[in-house]
N, C-alpha and C. Protein backbone atom coordinates (compact mmCIF):
# COMPACT_ATOMS: atom_id res chain seq x y z
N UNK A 1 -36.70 22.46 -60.80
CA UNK A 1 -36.36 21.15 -60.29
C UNK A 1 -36.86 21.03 -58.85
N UNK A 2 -37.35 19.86 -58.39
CA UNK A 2 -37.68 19.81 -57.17
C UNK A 2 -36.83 19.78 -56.15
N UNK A 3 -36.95 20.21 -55.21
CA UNK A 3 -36.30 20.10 -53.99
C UNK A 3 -36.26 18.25 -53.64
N UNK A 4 -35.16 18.00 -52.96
CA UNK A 4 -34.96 16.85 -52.19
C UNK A 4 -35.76 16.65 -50.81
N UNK A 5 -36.33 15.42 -50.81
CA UNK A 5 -37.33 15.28 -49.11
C UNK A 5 -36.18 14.53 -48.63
N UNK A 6 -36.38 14.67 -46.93
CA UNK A 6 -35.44 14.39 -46.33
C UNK A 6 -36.21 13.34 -45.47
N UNK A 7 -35.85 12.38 -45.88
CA UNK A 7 -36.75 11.51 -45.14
C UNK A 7 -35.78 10.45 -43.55
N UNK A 8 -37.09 9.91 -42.40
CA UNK A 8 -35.98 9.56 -41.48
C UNK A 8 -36.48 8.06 -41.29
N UNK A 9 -35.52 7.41 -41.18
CA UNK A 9 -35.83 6.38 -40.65
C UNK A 9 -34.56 5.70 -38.69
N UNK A 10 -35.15 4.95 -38.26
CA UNK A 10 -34.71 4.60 -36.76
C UNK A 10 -34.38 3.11 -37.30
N UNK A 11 -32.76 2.40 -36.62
CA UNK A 11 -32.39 1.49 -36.88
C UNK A 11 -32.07 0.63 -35.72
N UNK A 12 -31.80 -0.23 -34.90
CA UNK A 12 -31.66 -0.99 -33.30
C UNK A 12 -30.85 -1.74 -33.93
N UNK A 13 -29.91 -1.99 -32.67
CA UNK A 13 -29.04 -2.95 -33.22
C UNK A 13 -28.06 -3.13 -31.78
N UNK A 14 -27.30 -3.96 -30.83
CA UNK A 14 -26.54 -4.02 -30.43
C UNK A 14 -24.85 -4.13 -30.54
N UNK A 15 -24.53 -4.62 -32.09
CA UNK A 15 -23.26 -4.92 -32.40
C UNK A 15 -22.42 -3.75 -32.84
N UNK A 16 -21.51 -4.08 -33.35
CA UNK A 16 -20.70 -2.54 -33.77
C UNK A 16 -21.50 -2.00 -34.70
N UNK A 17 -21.92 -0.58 -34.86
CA UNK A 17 -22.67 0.30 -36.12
C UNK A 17 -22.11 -0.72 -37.58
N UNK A 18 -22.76 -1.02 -38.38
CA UNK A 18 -22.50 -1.23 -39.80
C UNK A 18 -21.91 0.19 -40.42
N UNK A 19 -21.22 0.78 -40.12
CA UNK A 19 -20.87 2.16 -41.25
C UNK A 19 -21.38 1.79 -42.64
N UNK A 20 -20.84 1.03 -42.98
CA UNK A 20 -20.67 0.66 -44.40
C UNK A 20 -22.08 1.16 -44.90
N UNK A 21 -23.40 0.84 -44.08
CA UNK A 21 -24.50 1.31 -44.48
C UNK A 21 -24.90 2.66 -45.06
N UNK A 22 -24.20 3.30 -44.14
CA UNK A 22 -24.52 4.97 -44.44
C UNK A 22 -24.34 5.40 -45.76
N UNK A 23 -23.05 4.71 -46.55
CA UNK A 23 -23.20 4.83 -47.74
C UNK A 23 -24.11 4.11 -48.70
N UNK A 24 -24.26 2.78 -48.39
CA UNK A 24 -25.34 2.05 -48.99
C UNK A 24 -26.54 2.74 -49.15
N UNK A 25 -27.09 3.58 -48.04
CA UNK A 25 -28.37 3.81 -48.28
C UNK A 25 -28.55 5.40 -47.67
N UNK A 26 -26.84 5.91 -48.42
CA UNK A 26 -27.10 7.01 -48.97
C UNK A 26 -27.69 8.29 -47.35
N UNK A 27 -27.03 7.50 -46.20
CA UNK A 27 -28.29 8.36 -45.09
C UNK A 27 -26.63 9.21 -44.45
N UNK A 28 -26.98 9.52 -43.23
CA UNK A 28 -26.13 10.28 -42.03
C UNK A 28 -27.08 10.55 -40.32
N UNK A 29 -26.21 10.04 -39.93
CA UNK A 29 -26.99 10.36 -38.32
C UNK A 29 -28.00 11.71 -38.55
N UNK A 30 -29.06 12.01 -37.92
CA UNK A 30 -30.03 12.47 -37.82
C UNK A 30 -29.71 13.64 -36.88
N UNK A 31 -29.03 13.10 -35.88
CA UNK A 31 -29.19 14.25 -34.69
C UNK A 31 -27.22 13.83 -34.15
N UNK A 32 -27.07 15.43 -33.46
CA UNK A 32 -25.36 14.55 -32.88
C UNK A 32 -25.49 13.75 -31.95
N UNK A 33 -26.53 13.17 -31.18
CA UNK A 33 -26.52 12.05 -30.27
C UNK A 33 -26.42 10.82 -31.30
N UNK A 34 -26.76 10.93 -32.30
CA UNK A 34 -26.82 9.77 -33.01
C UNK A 34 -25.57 9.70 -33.58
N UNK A 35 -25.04 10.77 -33.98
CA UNK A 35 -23.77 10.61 -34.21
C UNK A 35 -22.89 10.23 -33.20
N UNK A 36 -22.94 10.75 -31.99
CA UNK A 36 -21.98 10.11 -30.69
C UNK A 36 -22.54 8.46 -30.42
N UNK A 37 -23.57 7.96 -30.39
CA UNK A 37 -23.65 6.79 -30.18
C UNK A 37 -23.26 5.54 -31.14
N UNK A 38 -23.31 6.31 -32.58
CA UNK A 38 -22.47 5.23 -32.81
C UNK A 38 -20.76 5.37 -32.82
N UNK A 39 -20.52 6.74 -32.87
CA UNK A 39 -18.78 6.52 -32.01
C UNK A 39 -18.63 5.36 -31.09
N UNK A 40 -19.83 5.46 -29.92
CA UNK A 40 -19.27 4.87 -29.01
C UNK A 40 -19.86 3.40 -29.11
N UNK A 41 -20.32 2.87 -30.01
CA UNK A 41 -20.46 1.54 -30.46
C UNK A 41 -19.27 1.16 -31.09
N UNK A 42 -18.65 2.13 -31.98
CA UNK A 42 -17.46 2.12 -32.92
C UNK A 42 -16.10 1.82 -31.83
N UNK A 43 -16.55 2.45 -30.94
CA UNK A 43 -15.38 2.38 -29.78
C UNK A 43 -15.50 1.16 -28.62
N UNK A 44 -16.59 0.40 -28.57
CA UNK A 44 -16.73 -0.47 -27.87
C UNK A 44 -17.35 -0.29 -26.65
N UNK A 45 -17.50 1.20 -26.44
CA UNK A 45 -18.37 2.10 -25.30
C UNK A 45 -19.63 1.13 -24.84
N UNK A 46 -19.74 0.60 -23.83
CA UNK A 46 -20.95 -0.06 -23.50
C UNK A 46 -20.97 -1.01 -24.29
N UNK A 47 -20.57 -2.36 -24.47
CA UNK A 47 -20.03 -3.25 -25.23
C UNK A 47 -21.48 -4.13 -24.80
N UNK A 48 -21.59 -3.99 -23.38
CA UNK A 48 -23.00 -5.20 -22.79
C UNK A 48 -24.18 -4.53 -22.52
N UNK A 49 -24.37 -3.26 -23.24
CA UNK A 49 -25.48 -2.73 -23.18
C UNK A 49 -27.05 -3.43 -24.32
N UNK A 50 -28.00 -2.77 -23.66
CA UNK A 50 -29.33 -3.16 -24.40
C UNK A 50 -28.98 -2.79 -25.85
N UNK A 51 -30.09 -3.42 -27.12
CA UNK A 51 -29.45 -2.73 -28.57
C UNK A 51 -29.95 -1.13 -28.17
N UNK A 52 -29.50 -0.36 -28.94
CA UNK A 52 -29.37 0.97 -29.02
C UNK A 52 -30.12 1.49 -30.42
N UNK A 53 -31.09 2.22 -30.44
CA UNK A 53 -31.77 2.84 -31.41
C UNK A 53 -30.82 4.34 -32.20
N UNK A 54 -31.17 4.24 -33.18
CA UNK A 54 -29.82 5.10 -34.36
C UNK A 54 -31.25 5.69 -34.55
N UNK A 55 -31.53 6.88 -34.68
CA UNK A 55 -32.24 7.55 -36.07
C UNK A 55 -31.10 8.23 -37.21
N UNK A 56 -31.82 8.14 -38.49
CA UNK A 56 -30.57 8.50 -40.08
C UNK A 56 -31.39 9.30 -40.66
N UNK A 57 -30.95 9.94 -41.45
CA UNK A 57 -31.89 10.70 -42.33
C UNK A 57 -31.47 10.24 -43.91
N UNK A 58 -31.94 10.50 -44.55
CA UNK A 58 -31.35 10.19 -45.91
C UNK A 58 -32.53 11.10 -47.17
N UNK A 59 -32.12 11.09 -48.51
CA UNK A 59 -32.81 11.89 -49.53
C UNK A 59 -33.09 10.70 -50.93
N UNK A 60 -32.55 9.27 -50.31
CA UNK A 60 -32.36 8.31 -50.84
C UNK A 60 -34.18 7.84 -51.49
N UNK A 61 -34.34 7.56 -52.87
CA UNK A 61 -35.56 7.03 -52.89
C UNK A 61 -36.14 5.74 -52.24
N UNK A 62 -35.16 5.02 -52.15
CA UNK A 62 -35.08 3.55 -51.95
C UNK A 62 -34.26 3.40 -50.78
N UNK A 63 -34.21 3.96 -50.17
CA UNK A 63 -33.10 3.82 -48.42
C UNK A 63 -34.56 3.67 -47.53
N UNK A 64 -34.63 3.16 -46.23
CA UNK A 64 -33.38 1.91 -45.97
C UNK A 64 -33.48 0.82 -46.91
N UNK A 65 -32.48 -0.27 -47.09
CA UNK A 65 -32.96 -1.80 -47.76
C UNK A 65 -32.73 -2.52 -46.01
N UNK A 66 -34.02 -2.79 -45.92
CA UNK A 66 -34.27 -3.84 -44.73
C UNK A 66 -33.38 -4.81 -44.47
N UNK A 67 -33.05 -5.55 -45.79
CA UNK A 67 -32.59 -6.73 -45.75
C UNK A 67 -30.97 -6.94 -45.51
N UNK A 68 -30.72 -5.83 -45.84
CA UNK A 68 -29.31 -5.50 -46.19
C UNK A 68 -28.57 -5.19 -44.59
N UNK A 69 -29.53 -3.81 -43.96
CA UNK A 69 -29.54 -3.80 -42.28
C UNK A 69 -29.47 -5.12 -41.64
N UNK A 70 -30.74 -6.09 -42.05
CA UNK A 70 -30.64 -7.43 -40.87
C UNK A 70 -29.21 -8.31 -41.17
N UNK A 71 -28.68 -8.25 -42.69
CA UNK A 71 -27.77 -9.11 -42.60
C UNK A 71 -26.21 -8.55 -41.63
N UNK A 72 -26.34 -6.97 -41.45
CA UNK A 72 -25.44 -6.65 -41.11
C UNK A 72 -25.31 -6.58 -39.22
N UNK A 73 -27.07 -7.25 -39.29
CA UNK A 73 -26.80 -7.49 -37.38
C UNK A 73 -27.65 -6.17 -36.72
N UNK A 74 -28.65 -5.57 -37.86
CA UNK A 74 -29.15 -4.60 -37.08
C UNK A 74 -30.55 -4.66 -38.17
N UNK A 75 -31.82 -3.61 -37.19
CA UNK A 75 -32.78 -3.94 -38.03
C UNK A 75 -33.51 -2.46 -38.11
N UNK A 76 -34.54 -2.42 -38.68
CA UNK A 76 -34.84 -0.87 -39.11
C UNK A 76 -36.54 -1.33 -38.57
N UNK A 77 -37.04 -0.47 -37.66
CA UNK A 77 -38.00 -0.62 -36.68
C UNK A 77 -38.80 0.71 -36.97
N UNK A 78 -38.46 1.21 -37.40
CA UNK A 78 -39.62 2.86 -38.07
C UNK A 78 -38.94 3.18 -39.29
């Protein structure tokens, strides 16, 4: 059986993280900065800051869905 590719994609967004995504499209923060930044989106940390770039990783065939990110207020840029 083949091994799983781990593929990455980078998401921008200023508003609170969409969590909900991570399961949608099957991913998880990439690195622990990515994991602490969206804590601190989750927490309101820098509320008037510039949007903030996420990298995710995922094994998903079909992750990200573009469309699904923009409706949730964030967009997928790599």
């Amino acid at each position: 059986m083949p091994s799983a590719v781990i593929k990455q994609f980078v998401v921008e967004g200023a508003a609170d993280f969409p969590l909900a995504m991570l399961t949608a499209d099957e991913c998880w923060p990439a690195r622990a900065a990515d994991a602490a930044a969206i804590a601190a989106l989750q927490l309101g940390v820098g509320a008037a800051t510039p949007p903030r770039k996420i990298i995710l990783a995922t094994v998903s065939k079909y992750a990200p869905n573009r469309q699904r990110w923009i409706a949730a207020g964030w967009r997928v840029i790599a």
